[in-house]
PDB file of N, CA and C in Angstrom:
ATOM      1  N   UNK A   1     100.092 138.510  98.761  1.00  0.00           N
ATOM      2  CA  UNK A   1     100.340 137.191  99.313  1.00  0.00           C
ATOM      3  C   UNK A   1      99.719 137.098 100.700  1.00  0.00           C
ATOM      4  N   UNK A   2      98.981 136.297 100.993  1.00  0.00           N
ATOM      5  CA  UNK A   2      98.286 135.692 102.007  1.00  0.00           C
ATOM      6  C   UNK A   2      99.330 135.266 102.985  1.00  0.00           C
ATOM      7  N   UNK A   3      99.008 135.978 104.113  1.00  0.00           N
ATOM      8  CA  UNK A   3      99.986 135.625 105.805  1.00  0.00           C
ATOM      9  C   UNK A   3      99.754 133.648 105.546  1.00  0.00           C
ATOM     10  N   UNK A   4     101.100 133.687 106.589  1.00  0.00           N
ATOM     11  CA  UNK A   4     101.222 131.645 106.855  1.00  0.00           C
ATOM     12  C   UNK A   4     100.095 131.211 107.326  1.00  0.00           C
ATOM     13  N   UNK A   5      99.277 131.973 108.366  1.00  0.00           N
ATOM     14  CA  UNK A   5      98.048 131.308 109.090  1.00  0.00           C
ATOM     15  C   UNK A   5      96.864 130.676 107.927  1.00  0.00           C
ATOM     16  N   UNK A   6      96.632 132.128 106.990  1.00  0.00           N
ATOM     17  CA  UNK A   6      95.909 132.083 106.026  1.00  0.00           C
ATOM     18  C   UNK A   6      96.102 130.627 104.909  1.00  0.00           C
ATOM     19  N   UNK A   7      96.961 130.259 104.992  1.00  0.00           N
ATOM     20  CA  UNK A   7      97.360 129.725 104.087  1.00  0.00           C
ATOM     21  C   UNK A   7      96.502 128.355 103.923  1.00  0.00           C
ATOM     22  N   UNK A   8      96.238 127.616 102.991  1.00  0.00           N
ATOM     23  CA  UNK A   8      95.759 126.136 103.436  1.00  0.00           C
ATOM     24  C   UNK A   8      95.794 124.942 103.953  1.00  0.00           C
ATOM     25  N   UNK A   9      95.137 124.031 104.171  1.00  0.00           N
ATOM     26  CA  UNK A   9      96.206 122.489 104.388  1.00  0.00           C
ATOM     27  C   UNK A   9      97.350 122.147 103.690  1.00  0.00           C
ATOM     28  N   UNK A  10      96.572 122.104 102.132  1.00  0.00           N
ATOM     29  CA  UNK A  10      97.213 121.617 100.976  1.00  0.00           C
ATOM     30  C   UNK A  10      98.683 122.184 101.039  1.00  0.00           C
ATOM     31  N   UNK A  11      99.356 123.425 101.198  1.00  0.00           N
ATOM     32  CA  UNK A  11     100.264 124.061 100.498  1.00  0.00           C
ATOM     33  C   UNK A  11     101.360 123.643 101.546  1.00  0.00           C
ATOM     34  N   UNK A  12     100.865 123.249 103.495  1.00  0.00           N
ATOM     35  CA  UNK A  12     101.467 122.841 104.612  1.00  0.00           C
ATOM     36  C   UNK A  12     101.909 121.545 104.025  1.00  0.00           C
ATOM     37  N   UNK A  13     100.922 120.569 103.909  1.00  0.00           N
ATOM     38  CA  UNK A  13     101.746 118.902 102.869  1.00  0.00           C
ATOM     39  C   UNK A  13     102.901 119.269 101.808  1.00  0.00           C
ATOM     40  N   UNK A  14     102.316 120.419 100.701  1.00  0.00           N
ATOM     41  CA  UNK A  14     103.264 120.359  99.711  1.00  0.00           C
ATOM     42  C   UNK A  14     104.653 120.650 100.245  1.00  0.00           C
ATOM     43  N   UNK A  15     104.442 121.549 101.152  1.00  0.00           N
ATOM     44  CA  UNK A  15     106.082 122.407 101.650  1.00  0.00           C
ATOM     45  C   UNK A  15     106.463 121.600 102.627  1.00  0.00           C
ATOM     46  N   UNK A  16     106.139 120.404 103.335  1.00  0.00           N
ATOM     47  CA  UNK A  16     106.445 119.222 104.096  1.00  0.00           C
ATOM     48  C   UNK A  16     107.308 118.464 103.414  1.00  0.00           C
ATOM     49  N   UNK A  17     106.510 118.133 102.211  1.00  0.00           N
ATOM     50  CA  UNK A  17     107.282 117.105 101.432  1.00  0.00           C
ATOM     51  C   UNK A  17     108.415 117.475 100.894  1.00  0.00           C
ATOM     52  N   UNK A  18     108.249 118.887 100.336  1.00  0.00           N
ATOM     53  CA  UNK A  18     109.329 119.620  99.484  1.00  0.00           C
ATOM     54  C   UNK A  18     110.675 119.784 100.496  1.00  0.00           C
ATOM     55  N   UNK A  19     110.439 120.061 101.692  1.00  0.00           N
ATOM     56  CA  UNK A  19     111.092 119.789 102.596  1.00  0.00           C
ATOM     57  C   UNK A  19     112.118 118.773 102.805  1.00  0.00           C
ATOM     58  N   UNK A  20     111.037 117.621 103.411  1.00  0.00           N
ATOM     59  CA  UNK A  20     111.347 116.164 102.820  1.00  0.00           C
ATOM     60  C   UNK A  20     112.438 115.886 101.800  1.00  0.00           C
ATOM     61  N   UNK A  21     112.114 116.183 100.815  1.00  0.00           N
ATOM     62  CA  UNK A  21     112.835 115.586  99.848  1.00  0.00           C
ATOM     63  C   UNK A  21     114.007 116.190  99.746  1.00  0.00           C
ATOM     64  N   UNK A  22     114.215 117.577  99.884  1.00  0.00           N
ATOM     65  CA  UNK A  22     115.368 118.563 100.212  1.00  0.00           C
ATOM     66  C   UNK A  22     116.503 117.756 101.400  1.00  0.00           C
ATOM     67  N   UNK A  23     115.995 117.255 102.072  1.00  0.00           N
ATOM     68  CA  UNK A  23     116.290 116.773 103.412  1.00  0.00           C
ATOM     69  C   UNK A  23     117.281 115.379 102.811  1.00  0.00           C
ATOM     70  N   UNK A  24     116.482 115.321 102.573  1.00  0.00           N
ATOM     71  CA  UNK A  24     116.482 113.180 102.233  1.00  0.00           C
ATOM     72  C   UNK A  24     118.180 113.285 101.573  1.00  0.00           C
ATOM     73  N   UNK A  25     117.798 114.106 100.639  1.00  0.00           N
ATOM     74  CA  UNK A  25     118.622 114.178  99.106  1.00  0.00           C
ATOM     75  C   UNK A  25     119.634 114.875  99.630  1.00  0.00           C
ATOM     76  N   UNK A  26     120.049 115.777 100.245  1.00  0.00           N
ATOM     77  CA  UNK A  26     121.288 116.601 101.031  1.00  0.00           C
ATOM     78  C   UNK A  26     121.710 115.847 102.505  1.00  0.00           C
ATOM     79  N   UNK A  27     120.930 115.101 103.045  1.00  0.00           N
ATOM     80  CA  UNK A  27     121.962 113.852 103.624  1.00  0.00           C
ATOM     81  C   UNK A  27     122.879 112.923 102.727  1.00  0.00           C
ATOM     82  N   UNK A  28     121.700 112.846 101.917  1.00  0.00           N
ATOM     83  CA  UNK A  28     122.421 110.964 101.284  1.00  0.00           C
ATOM     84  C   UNK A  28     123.890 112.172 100.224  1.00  0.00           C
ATOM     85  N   UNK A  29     123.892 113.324  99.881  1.00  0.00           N
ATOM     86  CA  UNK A  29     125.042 113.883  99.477  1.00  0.00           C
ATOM     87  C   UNK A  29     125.805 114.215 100.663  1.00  0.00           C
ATOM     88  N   UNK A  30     125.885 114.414 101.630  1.00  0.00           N
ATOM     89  CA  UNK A  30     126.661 114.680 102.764  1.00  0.00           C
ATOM     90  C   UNK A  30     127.090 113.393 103.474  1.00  0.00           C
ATOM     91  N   UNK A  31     126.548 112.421 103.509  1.00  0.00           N
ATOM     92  CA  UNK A  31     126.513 111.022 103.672  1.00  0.00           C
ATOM     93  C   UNK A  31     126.336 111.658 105.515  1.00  0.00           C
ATOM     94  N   UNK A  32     124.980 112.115 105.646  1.00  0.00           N
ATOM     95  CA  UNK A  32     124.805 112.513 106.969  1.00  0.00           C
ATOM     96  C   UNK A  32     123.176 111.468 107.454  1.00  0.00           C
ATOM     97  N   UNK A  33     123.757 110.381 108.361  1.00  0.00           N
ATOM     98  CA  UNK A  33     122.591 109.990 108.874  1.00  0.00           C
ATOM     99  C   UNK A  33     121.351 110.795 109.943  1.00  0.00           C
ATOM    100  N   UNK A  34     121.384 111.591 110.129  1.00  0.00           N
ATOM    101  CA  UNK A  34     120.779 112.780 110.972  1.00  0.00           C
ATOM    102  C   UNK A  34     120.093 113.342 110.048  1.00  0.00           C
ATOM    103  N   UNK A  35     120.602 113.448 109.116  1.00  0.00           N
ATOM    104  CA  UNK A  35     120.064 114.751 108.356  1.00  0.00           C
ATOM    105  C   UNK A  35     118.509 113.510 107.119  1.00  0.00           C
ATOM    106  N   UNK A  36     119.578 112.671 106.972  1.00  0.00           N
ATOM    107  CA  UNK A  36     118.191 111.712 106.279  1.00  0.00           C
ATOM    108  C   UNK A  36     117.216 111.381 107.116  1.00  0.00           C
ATOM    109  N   UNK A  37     117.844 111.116 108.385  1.00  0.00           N
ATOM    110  CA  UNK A  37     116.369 110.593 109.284  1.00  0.00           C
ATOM    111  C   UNK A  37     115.481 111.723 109.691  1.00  0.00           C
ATOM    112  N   UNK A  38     115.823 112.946 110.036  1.00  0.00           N
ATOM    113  CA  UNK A  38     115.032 114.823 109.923  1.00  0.00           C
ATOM    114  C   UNK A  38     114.119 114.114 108.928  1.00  0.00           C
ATOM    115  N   UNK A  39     114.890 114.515 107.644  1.00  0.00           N
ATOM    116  CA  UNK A  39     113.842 114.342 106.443  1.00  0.00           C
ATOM    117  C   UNK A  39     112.581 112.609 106.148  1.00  0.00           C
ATOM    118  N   UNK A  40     113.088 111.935 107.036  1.00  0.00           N
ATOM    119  CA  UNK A  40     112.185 110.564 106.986  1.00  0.00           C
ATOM    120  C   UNK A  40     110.722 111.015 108.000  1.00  0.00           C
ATOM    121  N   UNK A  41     111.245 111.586 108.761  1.00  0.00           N
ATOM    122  CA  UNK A  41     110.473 112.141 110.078  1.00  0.00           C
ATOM    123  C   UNK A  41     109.540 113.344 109.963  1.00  0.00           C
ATOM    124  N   UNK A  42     110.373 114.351 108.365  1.00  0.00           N
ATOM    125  CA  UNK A  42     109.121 114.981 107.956  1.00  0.00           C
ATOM    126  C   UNK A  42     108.536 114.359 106.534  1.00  0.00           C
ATOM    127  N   UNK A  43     108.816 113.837 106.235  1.00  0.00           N
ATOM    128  CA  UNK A  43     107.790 113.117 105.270  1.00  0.00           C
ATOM    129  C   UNK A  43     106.934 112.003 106.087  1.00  0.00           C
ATOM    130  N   UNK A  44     107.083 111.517 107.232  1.00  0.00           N
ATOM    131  CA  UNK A  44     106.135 110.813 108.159  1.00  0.00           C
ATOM    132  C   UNK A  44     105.122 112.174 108.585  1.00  0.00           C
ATOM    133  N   UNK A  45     105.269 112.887 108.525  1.00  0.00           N
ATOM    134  CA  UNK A  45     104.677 114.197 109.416  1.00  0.00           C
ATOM    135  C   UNK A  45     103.464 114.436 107.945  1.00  0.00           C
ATOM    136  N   UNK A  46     104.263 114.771 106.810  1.00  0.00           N
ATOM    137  CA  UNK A  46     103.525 115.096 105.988  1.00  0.00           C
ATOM    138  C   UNK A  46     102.499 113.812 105.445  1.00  0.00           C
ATOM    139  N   UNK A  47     103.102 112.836 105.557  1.00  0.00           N
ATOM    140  CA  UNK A  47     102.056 111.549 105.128  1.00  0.00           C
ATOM    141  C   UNK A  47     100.959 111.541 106.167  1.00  0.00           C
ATOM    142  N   UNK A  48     101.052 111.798 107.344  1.00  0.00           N
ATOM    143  CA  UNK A  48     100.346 111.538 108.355  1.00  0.00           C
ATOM    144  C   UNK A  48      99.047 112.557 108.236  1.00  0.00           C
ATOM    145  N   UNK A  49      99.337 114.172 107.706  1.00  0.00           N
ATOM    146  CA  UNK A  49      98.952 114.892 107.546  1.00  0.00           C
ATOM    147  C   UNK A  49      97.792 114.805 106.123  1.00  0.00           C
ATOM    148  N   UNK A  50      98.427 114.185 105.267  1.00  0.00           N
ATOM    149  CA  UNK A  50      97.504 113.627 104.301  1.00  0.00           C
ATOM    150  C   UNK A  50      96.464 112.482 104.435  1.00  0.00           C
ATOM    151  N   UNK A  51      97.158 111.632 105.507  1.00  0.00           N
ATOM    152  CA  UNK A  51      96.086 110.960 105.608  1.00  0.00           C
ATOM    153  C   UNK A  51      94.833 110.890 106.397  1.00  0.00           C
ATOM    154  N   UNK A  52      95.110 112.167 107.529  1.00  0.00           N
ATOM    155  CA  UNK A  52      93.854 112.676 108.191  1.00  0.00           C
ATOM    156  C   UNK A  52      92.896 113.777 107.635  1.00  0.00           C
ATOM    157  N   UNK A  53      94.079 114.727 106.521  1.00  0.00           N
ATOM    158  CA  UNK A  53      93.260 115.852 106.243  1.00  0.00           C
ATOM    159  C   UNK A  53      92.404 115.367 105.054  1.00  0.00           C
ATOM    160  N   UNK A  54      90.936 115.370 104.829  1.00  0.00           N
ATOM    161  CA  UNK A  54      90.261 115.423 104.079  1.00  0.00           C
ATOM    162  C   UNK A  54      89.467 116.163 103.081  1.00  0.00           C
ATOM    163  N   UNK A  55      90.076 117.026 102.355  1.00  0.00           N
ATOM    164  CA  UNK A  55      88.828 117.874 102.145  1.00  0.00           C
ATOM    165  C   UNK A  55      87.481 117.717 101.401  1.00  0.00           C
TER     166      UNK A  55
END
């Protein structure tokens, strides 16, 4: 397995989002507004990230 540096763009978006959605989905069950807006803030991170990285 390839060190974090090594790693690609692509797999930084996927584990953003995966993140994301982890996030999103364990507020709205905790009924925690903090914890949904984290996860709004990394799926802004990861969208943002997709939409500059080009390959």
């Amino acid at each position: 397995m390839k060190p974090p540096r090594e790693w690609g763009m692509r797999s930084r978006i996927v584990g953003l989002t995966s993140g994301s959605v982890v996030l999103i989905v364990g507020g709205a069950l905790a009924d925690s507004m903090w914890l949904i807006g984290v996860g709004a803030w990394t799926l802004i991170a990861a969208g943002l990230l997709e939409m500059i990285y080009r390959p």
